[in-house]
Protein backbone atom coordinates (compact mmCIF):
# COMPACT_ATOMS: atom_id res chain seq x y z
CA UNK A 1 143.81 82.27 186.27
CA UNK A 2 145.01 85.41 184.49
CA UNK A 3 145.04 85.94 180.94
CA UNK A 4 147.21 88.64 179.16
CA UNK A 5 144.08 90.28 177.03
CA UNK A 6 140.31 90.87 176.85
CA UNK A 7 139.21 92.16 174.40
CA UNK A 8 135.21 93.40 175.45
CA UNK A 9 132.01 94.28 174.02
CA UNK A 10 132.44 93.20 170.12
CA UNK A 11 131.07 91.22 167.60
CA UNK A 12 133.27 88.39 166.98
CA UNK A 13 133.15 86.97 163.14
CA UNK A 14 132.82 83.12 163.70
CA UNK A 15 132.65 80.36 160.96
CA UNK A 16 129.47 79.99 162.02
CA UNK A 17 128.35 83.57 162.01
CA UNK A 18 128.59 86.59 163.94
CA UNK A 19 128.32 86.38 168.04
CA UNK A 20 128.44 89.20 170.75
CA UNK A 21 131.52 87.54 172.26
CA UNK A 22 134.33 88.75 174.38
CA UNK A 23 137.45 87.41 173.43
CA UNK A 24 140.42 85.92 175.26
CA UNK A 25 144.27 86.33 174.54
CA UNK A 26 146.90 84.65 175.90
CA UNK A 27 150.50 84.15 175.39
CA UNK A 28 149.65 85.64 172.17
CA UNK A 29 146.94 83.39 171.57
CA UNK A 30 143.16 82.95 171.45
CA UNK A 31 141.76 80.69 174.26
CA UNK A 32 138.49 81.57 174.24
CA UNK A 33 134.99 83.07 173.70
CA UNK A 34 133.53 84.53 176.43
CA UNK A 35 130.14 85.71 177.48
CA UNK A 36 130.49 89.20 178.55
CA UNK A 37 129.12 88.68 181.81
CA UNK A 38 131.36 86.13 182.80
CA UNK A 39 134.57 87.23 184.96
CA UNK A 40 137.75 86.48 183.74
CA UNK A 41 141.01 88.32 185.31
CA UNK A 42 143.33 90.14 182.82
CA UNK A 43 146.38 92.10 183.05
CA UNK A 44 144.90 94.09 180.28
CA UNK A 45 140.98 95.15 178.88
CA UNK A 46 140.00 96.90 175.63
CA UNK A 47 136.65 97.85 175.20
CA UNK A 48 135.86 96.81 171.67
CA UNK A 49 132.01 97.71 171.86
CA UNK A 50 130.53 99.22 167.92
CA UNK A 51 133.42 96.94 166.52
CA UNK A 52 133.54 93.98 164.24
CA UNK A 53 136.18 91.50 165.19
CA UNK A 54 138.05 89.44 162.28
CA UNK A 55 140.22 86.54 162.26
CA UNK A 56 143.65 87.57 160.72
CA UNK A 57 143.85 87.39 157.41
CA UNK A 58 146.52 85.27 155.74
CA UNK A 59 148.27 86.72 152.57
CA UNK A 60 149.77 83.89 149.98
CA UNK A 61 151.26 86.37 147.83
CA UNK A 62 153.44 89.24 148.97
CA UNK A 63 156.03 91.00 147.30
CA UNK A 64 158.55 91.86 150.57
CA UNK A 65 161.42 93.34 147.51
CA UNK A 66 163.99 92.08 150.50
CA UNK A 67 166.85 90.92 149.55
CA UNK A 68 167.96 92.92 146.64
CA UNK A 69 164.96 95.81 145.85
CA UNK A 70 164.84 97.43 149.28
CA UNK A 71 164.71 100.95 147.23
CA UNK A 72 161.35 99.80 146.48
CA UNK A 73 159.69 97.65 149.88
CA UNK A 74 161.03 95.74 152.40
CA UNK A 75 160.09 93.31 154.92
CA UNK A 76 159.75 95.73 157.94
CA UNK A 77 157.75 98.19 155.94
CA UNK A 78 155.58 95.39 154.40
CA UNK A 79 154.98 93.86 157.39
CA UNK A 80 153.55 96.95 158.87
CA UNK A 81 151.14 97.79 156.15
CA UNK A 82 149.73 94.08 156.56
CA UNK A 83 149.07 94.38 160.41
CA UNK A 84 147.44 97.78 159.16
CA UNK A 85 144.95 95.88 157.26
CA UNK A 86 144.38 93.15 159.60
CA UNK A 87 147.13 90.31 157.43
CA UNK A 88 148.31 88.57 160.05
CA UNK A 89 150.65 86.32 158.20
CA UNK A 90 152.53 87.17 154.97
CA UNK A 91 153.76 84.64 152.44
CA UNK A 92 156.63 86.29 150.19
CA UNK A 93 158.03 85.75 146.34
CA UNK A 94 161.10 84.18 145.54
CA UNK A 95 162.03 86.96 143.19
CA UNK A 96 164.40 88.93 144.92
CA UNK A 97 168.22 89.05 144.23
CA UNK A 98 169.39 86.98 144.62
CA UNK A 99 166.31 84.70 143.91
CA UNK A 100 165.54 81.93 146.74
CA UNK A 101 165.56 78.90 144.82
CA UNK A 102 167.70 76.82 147.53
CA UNK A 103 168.54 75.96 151.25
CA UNK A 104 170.97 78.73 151.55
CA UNK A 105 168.98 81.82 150.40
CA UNK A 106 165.52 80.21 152.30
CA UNK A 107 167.42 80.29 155.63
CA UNK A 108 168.59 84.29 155.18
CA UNK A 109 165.18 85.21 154.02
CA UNK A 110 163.78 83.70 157.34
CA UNK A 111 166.22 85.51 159.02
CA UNK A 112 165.66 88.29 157.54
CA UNK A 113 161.63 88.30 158.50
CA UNK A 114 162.61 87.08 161.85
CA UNK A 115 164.46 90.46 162.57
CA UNK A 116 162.14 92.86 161.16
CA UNK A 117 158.50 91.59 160.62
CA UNK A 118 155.93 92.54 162.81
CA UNK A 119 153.43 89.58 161.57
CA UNK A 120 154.05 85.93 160.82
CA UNK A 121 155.59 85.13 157.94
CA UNK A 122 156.73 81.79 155.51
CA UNK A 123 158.11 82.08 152.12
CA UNK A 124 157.77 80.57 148.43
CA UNK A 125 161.26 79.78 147.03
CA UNK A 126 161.23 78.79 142.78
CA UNK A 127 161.88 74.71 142.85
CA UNK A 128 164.05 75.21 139.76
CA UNK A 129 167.11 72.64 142.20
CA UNK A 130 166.28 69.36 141.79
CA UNK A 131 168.16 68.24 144.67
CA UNK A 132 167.28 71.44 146.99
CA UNK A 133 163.33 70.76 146.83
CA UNK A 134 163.23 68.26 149.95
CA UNK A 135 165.68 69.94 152.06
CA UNK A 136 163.58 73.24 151.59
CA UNK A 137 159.86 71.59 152.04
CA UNK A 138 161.51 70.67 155.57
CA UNK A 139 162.35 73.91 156.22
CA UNK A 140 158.67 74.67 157.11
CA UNK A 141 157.33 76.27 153.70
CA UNK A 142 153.90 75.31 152.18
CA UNK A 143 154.59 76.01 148.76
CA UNK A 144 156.81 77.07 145.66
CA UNK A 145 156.46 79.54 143.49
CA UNK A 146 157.84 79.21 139.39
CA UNK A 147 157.31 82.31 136.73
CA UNK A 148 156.37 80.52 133.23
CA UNK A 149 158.58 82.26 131.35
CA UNK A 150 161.93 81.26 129.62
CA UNK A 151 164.72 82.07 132.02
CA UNK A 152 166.42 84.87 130.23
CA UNK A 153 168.49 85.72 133.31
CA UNK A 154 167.43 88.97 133.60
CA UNK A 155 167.13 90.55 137.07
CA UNK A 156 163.89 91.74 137.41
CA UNK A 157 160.79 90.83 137.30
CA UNK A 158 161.94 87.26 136.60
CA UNK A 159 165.54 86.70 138.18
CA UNK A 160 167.74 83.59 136.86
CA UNK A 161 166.83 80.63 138.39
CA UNK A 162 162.98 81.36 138.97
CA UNK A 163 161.90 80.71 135.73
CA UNK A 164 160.36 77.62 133.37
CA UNK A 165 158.73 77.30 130.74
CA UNK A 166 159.02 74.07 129.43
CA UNK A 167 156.26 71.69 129.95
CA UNK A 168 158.01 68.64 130.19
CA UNK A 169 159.88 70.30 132.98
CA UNK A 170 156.82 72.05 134.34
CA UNK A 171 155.05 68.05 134.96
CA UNK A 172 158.56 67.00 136.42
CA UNK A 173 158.43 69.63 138.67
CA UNK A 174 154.81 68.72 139.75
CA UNK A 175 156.19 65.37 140.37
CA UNK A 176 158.65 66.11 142.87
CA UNK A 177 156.48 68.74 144.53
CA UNK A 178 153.61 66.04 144.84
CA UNK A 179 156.03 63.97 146.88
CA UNK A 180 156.86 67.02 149.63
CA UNK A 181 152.84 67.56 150.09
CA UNK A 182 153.02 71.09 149.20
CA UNK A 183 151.67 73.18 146.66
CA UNK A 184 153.07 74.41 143.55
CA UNK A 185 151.98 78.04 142.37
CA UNK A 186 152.63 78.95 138.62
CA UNK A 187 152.54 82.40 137.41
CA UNK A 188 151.33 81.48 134.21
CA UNK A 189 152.71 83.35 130.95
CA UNK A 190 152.92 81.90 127.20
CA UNK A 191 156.60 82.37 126.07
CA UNK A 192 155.92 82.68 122.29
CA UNK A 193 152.68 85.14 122.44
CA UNK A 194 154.83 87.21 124.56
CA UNK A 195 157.76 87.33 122.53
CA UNK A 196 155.29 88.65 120.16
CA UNK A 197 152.88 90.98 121.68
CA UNK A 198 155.58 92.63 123.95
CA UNK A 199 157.51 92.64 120.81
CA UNK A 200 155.05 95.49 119.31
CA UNK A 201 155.10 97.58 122.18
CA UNK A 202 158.60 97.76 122.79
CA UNK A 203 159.15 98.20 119.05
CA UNK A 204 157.01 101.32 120.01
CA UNK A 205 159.06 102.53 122.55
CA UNK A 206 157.10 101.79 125.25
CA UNK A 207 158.93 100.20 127.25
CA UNK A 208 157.32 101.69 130.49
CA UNK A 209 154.96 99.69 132.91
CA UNK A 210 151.42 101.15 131.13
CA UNK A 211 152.94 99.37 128.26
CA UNK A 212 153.80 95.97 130.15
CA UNK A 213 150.41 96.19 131.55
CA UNK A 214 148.83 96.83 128.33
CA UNK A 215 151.19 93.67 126.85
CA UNK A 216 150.04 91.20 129.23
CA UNK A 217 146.33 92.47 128.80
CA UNK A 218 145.99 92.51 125.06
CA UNK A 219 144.20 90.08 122.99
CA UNK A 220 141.76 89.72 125.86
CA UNK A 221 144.61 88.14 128.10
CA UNK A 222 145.25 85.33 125.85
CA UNK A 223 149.08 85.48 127.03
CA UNK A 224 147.64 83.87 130.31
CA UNK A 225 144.90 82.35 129.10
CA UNK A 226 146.87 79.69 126.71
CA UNK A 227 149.23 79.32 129.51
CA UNK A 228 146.75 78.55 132.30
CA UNK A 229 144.87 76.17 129.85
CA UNK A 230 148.29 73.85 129.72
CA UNK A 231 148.98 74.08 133.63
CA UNK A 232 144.94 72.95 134.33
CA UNK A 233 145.51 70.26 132.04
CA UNK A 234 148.78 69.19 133.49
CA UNK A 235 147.47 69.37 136.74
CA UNK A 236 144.13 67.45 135.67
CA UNK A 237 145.74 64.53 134.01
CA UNK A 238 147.69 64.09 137.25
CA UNK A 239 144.70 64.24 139.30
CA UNK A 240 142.83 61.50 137.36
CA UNK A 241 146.22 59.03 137.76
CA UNK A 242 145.48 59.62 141.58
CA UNK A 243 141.85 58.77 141.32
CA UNK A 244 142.56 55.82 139.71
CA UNK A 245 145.00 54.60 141.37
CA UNK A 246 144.80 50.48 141.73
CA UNK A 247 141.80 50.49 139.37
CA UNK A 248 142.22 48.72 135.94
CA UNK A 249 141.17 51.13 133.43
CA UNK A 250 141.42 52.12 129.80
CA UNK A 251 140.95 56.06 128.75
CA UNK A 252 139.27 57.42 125.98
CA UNK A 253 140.52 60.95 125.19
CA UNK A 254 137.84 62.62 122.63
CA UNK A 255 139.09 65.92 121.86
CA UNK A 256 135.81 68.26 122.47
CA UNK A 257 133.74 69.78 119.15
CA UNK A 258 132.43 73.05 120.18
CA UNK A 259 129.34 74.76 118.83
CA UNK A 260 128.01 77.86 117.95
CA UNK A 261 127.11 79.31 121.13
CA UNK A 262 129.38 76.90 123.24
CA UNK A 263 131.27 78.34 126.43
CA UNK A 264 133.94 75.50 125.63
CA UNK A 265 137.17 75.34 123.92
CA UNK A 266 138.89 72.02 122.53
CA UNK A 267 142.34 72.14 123.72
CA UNK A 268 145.07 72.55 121.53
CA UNK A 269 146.80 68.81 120.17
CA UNK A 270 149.95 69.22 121.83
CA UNK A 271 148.17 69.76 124.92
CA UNK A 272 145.78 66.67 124.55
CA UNK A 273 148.63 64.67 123.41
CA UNK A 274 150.58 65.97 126.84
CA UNK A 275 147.36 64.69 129.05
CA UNK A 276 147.21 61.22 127.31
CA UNK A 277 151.24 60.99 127.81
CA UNK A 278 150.54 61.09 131.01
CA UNK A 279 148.15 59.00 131.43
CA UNK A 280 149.63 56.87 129.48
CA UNK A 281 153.14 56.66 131.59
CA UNK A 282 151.09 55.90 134.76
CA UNK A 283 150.04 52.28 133.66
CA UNK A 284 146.77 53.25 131.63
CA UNK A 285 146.15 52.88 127.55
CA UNK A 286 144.88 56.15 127.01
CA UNK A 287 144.40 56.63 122.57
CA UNK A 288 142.91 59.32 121.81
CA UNK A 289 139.96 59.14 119.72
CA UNK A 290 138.70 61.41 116.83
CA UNK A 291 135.14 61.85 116.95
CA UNK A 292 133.02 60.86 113.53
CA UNK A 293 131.90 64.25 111.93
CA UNK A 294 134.25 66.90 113.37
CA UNK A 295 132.77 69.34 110.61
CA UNK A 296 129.44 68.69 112.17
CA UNK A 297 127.96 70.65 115.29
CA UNK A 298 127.84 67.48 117.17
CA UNK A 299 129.88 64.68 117.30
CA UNK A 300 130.46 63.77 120.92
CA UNK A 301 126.31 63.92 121.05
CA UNK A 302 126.47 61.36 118.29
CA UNK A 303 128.57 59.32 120.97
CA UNK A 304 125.94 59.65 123.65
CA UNK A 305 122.94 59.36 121.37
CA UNK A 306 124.18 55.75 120.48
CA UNK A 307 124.48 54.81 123.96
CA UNK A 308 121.15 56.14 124.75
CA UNK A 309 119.92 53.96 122.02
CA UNK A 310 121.97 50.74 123.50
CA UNK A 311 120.25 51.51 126.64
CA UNK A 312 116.64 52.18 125.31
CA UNK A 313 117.41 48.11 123.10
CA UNK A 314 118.06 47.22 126.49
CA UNK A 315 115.20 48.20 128.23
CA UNK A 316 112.95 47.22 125.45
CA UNK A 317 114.70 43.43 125.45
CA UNK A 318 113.87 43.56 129.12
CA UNK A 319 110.60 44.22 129.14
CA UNK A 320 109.41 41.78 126.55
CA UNK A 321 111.29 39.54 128.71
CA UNK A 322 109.24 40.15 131.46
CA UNK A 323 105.99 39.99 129.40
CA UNK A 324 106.89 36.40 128.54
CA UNK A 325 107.03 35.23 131.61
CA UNK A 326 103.81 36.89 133.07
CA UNK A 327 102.18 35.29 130.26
């Protein structure tokens, strides 16, 4: 047998560590690791020796500019600065213009990669069409891509039809998503806090990307950080209605009392009361309880201190059980 490639003499990275491996390519594919002493015909050798061999890397997030922005990138020129740095396969944003948000503008971005790229490719359109979600998850993608921002229909950096920021929407959309298998990846923003820090710079004048940077990185990043608190907790409170699927349950919500010194945050109500709803809408009572003392430093210890002292009754019934009968 011939194989199209050998490539000789390197050190092969390996999930289970590095090996002194040749490597064989054929038909544009690896079939094998290879002692170097052991004879295998190829139409072509490249001796490798001093170098470290990689698997190629897969990027999830790549901003091709094609269609629409080709002044700035495109997918030839992208493509060709990934195989430079060893990305192999390129996943690109549906923000272009227009915006791929449905079957139609999927198939001429594939298209469009299957003309010019030099690497493998997929794509993330925004699942802002209800009735375009299915037909695109069989079009080979693994996931979609939404801006959390109010769809202002702007053209750039958030084109009509790739934005949402409501949450109501936001846990439909994880719905329907669930049902394809694939994932759902949220560029997280808060709409009000931005209205309102951006606000001051552009009241400023500086409207210029140091001052959209700066925007989005005052406040210590709380313009993500609200924003990525509600998606977790979205995508928590669907996670536990998996778990418990076919299990008769009851939840207790107790909103978190922080400390001085505590790492921890409580959550803000309307995103507690969005976890319990649902909950709550998959079968399960799920109140939410106040905890006694919320002015003290410890209320949910209170909660586990009285179990604790159930448990030590318990053990203490128990045992004077078990010294009646030895007597």
């Amino acid at each position: 047998m011939t194989i199209d490639l050998r490539l000789t003499g390197g050190t092969v990275a390996t999930p289970s560590g590095n090996v002194e491996a040749d490597v064989l390519v054929d038909d544009g594919k690896i079939v094998g690791l290879v002692s170097g002493d052991i004879p295998t015909a190829a139409v072509r050798t490249v001796d490798i020796s001093g170098k470290l061999l990689l698997p190629g890397m897969i990027d999830v997030h790549v901003h091709t500019r094609e269609p629409g922005f080709e002044h700035k990138e495109d997918i030839e020129t992208t493509s060709r600065q990934a195989a430079v740095g060893g990305v192999t396969t390129i996943f690109g944003m549906p923000n272009l213009n227009p915006p791929t948000v449905d079957v139609e503008t999927l198939t001429d971005v594939f298209e469009r990669y299957s003309r010019t790229s030099i690497v493998d490719y997929n794509h993330n359109p925004a699942p802002t069409k209800d009735d375009e979600i299915g037909p695109m998850a069989a079009m080979g993608i693994q996931a979609y891509k939404i801006y959390m921002v109010v769809d202002t229909g702007r053209t750039y950096p958030h084109p009509a039809g790739t934005g949402m920021h409501d949450h109501g929407s936001l846990l439909k959309m994880m719905d329907q998503i669930a049902l394809t298998g694939k994932r759902f990846i949220i560029h997280p923003h808060d709409q009000a806090l931005m209205d309102y820090i951006e606000g001051e710079y552009l009241a400023r004048g500086e409207n210029t990307p140091q001052g959209y940077a700066s925007a989005y990185a005052a406040r210590s990043g709380v313009i993500w950080d609200t924003a990525i608190d509600v998606v977790l907790r979205l995508a928590e409170a669907k996670a536990l209605v998996r778990l418990l699927k076919g299990l008769p349950a009851k939840i207790n919500l107790i909103p978190f009392n922080p400390w001085p010194g505590s790492t921890f945050e409580c959550s803000d109500w309307e995103t507690i009361e969005r976890f319990s709803e649902i909950v709550f809408n998959a079968g399960y009572a799920s109140p939410v309880r106040t905890p006694r003392g919320r002015d003290i430093l410890a209320a949910c210890g209170q909660l586990k201190s009285e179990s604790e002292k159930l448990r030590a009754r318990a053990r203490l019934m128990l045992e004077e059980s078990l010294a009646v009968g030895q007597d």
